[in-house]
Protein backbone atom coordinates (compact mmCIF):
# COMPACT_ATOMS: atom_id res chain seq x y z
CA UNK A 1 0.00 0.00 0.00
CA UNK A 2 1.34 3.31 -0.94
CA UNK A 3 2.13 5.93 1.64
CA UNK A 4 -0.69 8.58 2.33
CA UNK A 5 0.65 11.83 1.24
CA UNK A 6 1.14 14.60 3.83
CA UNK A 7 -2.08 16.81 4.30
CA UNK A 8 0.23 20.06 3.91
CA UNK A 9 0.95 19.26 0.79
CA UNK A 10 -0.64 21.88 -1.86
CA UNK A 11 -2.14 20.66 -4.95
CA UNK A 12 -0.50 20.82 -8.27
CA UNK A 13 -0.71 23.89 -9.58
CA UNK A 14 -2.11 24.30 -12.80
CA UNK A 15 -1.53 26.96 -15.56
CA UNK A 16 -5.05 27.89 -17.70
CA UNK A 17 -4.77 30.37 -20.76
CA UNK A 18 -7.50 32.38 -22.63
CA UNK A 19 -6.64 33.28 -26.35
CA UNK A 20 -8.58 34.73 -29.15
CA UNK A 21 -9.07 37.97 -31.41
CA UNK A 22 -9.89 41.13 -29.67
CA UNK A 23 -13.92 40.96 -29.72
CA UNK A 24 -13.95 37.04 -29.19
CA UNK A 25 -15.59 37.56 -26.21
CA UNK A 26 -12.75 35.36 -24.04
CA UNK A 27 -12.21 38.21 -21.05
CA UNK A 28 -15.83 38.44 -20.01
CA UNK A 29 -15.38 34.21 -19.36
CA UNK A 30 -12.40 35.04 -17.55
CA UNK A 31 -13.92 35.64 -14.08
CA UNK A 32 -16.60 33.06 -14.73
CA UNK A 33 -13.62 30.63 -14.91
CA UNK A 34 -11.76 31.69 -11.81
CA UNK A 35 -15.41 31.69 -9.61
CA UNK A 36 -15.46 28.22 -10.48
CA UNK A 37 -12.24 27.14 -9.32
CA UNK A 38 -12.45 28.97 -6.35
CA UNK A 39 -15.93 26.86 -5.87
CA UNK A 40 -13.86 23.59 -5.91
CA UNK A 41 -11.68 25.07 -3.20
CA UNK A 42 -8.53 26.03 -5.08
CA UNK A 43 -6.62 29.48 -4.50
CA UNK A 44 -6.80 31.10 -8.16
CA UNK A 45 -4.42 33.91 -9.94
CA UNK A 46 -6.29 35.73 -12.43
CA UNK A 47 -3.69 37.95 -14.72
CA UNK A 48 -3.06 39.08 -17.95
CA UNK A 49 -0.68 39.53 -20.54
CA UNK A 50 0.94 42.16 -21.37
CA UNK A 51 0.48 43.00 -18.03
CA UNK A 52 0.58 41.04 -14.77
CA UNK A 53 3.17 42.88 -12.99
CA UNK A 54 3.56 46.66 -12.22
CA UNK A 55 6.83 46.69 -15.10
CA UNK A 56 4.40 44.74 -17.12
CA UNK A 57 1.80 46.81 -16.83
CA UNK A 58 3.59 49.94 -17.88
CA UNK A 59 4.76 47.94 -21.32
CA UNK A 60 1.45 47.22 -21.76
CA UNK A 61 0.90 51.05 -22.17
CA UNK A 62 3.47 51.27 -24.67
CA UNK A 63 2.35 48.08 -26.82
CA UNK A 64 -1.21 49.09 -26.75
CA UNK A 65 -0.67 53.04 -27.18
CA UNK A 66 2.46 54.32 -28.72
CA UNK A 67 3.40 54.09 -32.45
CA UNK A 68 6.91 51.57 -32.63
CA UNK A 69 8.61 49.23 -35.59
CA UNK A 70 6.63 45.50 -35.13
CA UNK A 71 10.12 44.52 -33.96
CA UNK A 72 10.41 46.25 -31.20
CA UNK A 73 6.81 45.24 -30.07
CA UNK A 74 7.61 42.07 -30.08
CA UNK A 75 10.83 42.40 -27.64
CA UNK A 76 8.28 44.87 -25.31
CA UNK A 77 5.81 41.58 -25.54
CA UNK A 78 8.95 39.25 -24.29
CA UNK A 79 10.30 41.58 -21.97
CA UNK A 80 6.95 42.00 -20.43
CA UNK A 81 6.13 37.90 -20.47
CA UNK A 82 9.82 37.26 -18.72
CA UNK A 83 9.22 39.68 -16.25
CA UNK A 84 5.43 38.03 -15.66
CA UNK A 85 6.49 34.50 -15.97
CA UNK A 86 9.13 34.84 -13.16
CA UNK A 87 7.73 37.36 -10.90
CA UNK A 88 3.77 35.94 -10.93
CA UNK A 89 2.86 32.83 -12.44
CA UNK A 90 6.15 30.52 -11.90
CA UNK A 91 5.12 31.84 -7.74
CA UNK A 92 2.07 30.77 -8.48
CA UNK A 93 2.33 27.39 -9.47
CA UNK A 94 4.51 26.46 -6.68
CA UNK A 95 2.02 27.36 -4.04
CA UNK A 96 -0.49 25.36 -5.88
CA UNK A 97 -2.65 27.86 -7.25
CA UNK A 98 -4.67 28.19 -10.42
CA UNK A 99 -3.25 30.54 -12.94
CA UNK A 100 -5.57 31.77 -15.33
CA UNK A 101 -4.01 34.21 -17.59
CA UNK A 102 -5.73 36.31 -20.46
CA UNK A 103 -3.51 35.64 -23.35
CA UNK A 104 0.60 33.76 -23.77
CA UNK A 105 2.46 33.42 -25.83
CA UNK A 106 0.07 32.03 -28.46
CA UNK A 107 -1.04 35.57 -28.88
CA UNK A 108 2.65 36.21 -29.99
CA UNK A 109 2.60 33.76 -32.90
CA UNK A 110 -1.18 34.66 -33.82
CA UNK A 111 -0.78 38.63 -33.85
CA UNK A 112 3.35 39.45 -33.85
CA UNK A 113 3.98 36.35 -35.80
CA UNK A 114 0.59 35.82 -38.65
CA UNK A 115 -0.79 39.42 -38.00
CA UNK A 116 2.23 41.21 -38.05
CA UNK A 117 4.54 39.01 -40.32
CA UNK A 118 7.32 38.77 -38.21
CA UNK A 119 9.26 35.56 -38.30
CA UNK A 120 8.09 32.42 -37.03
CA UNK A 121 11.31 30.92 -35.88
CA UNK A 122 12.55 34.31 -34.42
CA UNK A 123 9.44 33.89 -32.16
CA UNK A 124 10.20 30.33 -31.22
CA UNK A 125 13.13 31.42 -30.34
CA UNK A 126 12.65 33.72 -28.25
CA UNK A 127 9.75 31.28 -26.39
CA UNK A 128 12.40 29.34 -26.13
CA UNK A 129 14.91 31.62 -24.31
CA UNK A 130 11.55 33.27 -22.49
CA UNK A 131 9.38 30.68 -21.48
CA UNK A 132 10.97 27.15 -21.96
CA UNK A 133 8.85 24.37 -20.92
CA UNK A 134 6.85 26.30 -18.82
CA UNK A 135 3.42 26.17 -21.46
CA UNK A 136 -0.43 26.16 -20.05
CA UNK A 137 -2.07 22.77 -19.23
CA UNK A 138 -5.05 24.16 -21.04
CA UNK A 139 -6.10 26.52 -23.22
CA UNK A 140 -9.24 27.92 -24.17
CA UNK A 141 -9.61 29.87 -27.72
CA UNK A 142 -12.52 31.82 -28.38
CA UNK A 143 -13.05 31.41 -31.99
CA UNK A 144 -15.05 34.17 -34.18
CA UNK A 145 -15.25 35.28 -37.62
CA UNK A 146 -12.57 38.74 -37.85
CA UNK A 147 -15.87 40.54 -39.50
CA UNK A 148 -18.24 39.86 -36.38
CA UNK A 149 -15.55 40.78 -33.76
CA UNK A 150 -15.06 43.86 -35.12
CA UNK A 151 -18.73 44.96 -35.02
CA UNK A 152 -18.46 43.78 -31.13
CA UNK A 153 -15.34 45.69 -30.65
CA UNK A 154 -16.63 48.85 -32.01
CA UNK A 155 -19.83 48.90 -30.18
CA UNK A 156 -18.00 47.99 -26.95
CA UNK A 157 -14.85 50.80 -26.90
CA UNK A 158 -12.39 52.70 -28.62
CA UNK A 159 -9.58 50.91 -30.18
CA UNK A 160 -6.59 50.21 -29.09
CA UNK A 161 -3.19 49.83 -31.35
CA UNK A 162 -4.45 46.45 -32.23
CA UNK A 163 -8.22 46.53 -32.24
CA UNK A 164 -7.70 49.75 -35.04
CA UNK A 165 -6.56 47.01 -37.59
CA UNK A 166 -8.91 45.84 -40.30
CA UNK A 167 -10.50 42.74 -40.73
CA UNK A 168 -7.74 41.60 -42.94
CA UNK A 169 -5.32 41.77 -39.57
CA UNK A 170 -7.82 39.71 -37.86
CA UNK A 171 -8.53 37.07 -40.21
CA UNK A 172 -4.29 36.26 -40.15
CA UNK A 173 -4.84 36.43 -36.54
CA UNK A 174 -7.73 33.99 -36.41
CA UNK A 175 -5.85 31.98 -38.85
CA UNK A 176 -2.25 32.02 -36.70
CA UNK A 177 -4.56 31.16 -33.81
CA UNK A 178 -6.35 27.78 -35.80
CA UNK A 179 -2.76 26.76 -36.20
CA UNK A 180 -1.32 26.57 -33.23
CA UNK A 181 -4.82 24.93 -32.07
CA UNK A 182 -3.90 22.32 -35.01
CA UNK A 183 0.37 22.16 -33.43
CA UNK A 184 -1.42 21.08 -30.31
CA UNK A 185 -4.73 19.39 -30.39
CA UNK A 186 -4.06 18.01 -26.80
CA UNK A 187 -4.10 21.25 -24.95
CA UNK A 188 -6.44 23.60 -26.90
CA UNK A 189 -10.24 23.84 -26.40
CA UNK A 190 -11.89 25.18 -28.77
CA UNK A 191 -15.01 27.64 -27.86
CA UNK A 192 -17.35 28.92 -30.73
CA UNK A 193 -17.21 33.15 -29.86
CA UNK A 194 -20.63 33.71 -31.44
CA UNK A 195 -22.71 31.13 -29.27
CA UNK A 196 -24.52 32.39 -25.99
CA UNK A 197 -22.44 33.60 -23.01
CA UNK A 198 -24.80 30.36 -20.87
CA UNK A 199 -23.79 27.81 -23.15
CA UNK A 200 -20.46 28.83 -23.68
CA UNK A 201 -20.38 28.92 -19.88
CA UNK A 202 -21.70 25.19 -20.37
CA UNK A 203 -18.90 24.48 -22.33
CA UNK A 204 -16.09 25.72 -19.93
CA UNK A 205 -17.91 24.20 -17.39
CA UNK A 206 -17.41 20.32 -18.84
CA UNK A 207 -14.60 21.43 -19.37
CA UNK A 208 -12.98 22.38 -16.08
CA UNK A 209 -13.18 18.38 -14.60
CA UNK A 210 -10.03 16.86 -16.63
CA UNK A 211 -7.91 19.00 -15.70
């Protein structure tokens, strides 16, 4: 018979992302998510990239706001996600906690890498040097036509850096997006953004056990 395990010891922690273009509808599930955990008695993190940290915070500012070369808003984006990885989520795990972060570094491929047209490899690389193995057990991707997102967006609030692209952005975005959900079948879910917020809900919601 195996040993029983200590009681003081913390459960695994586990690392949950939320991707999708701007309009998708994925931060408004965000919360919903976290209320659940916290239901089944586990300490959740809810943060955001960029962002997550006061330093990444303030590059979020920049990325979202001021005018820069592609390249240098994708070394902001790292910066930012080194500084997050280390200082919040990494802390995170080892106490056990849910992490449920809006956006990772799939966003880089889908909007620096497909919507932008930087390099691929360049970006692997730098998840490489960044984030190493550390990846989400799960992650969620709000999927929605570029053309309905944009109506959401513009009814919702003014645009941002990214959100004052054109559909033709998007639709690279959505497509960068389907293909990293096609790299890795295993840890993608795949959400359709136009149903109702209650069944989408009843999605995450089957969802959630697996894990």
């Amino acid at each position: 018979m195996s040993p029983t395990p200590p009681r003081d010891v913390p459960p695994r922690g586990l690392f949950i992302s939320f991707e999708g273009i701007d309009g998708a509808g994925k931060s408004s599930h965000v919360d919903w998510m976290a209320q659940r955990w916290r239901e089944l008695g586990r300490e959740v993190i809810v943060t955001r990239e960029p962002g997550g940290t006061p330093l990444g915070e303030r590059l979020r500012e920049l990325v979202l706001h001021e005018p820069m070369d592609e390249h240098t808003e994708l070394l902001l984006v790292a910066a930012a996600r080194n500084e997050h990885l280390r200082a919040c989520i990494l802390p995170a795990l080892a106490r056990g906690c849910v992490v449920i972060c809006d956006r990772y570094t799939d966003s880089t491929y889908a909007y620096q890498g497909y919507g932008r047209g930087l390099s691929l490899d360049w970006i692997a690389a730098l998840e490489r040097e960044v984030v190493g193995a550390h990846r989400p057990d799960r992650t969620y991707l709000f999927d929605l036509p570029a053309e309905v997102a944009a109506r959401r967006r513009a009814a919702a609030r003014a645009a941002d850096r990214f959100e004052a692209q054109d559909v033709t952005f998007f639709e690279r975005v959505r497509a960068g997006y389907r293909a990293r959900q096609l790299a890795e079948p295993e840890r993608f879910v795949r959400l359709g953004g136009e149903a109702r917020r209650a069944a989408v809900g009843a999605e995450l919601a089957m969802a959630i056990q697996p894990l």
